[in-house]
Protein backbone atom coordinates (compact mmCIF):
# COMPACT_ATOMS: atom_id res chain seq x y z
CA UNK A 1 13.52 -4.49 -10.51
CA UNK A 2 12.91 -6.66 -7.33
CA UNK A 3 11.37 -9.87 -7.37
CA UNK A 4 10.24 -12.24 -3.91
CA UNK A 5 9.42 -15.48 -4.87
CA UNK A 6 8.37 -17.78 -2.43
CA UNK A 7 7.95 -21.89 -2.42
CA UNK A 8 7.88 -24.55 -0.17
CA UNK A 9 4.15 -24.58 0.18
CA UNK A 10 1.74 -27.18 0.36
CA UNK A 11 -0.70 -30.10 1.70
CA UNK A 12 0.27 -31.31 5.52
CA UNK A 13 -1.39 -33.28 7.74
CA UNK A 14 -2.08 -31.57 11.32
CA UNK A 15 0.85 -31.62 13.08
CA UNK A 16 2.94 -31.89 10.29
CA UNK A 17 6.00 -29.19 9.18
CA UNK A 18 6.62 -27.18 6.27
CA UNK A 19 9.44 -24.81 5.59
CA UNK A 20 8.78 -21.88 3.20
CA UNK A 21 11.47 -19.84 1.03
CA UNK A 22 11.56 -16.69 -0.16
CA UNK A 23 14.54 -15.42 -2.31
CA UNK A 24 15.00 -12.08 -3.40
CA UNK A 25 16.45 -10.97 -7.24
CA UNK A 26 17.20 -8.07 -9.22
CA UNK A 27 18.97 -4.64 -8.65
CA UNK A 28 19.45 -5.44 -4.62
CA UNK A 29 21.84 -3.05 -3.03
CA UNK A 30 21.13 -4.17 0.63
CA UNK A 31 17.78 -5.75 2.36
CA UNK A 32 16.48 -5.01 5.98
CA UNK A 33 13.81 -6.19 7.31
CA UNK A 34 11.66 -9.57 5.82
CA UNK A 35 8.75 -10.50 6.52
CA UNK A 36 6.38 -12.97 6.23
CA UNK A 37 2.36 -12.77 6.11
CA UNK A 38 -0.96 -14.72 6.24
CA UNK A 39 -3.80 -14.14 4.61
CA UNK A 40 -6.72 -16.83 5.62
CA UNK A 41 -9.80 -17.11 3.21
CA UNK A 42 -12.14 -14.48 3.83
CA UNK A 43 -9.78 -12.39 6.30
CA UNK A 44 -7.13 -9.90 6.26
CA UNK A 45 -3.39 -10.23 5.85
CA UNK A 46 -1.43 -10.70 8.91
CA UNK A 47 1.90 -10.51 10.10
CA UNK A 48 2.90 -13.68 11.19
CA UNK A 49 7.02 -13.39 11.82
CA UNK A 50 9.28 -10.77 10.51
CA UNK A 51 13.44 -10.54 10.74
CA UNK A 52 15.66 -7.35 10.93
CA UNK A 53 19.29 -7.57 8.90
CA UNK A 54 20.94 -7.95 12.45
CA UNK A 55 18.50 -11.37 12.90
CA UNK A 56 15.91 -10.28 15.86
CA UNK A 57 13.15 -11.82 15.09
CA UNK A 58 9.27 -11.35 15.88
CA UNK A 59 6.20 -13.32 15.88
CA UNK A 60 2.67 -12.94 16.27
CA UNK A 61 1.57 -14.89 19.42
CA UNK A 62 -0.46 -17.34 17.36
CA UNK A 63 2.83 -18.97 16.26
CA UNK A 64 5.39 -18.14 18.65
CA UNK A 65 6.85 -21.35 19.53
CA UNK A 66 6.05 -23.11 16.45
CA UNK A 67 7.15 -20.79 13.84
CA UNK A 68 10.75 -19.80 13.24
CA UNK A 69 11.99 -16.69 10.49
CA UNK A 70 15.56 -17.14 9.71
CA UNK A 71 17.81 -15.55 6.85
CA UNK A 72 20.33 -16.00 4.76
CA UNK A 73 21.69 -12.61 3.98
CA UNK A 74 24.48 -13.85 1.41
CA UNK A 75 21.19 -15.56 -0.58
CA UNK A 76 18.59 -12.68 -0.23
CA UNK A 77 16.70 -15.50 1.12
CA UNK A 78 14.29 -15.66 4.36
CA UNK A 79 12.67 -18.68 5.59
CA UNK A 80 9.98 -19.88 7.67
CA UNK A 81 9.96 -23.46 9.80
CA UNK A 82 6.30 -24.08 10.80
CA UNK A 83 5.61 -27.05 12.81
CA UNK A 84 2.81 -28.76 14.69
CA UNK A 85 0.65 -27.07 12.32
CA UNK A 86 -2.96 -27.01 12.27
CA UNK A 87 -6.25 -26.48 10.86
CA UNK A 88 -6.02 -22.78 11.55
CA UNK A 89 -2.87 -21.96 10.21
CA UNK A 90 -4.34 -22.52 6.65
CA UNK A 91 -3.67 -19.49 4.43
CA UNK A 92 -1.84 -18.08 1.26
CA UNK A 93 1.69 -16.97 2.98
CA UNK A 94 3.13 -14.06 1.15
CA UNK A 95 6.57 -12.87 2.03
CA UNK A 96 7.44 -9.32 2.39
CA UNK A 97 10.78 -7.38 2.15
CA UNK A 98 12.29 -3.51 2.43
CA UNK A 99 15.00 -3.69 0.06
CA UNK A 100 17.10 -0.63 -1.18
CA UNK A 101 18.03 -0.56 -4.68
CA UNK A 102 19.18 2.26 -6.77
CA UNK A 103 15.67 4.07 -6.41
CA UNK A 104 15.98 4.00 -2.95
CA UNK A 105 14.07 1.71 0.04
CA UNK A 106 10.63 0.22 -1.53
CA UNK A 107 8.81 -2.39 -0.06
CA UNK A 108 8.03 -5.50 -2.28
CA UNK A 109 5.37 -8.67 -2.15
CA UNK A 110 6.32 -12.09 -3.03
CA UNK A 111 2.97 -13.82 -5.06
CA UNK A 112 2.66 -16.09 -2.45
CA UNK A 113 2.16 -19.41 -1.57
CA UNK A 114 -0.78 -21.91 -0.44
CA UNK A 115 -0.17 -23.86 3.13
CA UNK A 116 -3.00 -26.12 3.79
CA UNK A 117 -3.54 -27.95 6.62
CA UNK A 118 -5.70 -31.02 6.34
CA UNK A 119 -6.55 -34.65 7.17
């Protein structure tokens, strides 16, 4: 009944920016916390940022400085500003939500989306 789907992905040069989107649909009675996750070729999904419904924020220290999670509560959207990107921050970028609906609090996976960062 819930459905993430993310865009904004996408070829950049190093040091480039790209903002990713993630809105939310279906049967939503309230969302809490959003997150957002990398998952590198050959490696395991990681946390990269996630947002609480009051707006504090986290980051994994790989990003913190460069990456920013924001929200838009009235749009069941989260976003996520990378810039001076590089090499390393190549990955599929899934977003991830805890959203209650009328079954309760599940937790829900966008499909993701491809961030590549190359000359």
């Amino acid at each position: 009944q819930v459905q993430l789907v993310e865009s904004g992905g996408g070829l950049v040069q190093p040091g480039g920016s790209l903002r990713l989107s993630c809105a939310a649909s279906g049967s939503i009675f309230s969302i809490y916390d959003m997150r957002w996750y990398q998952q590198a070729p050959g490696k395991q999904r990681e946390l990269v940022a996630g947002i609480n419904n009051g707006g504090s924020t986290t980051y994994a220290v790989s990003v913190k400085g460069r990456f920013t999670i924001s929200r838009d509560n009235a749009k069941n959207t989260v976003y996520l500003q990378m810039n001076s990107l590089n090499p390393e921050d190549t990955a599929v970028y899934y977003c991830n939500a805890d959203v209650r609906t009328y079954r309760g609090v599940n937790n829900y996976w966008g499909q993701g989306t491809q961030v590549t960062v190359s000359s």
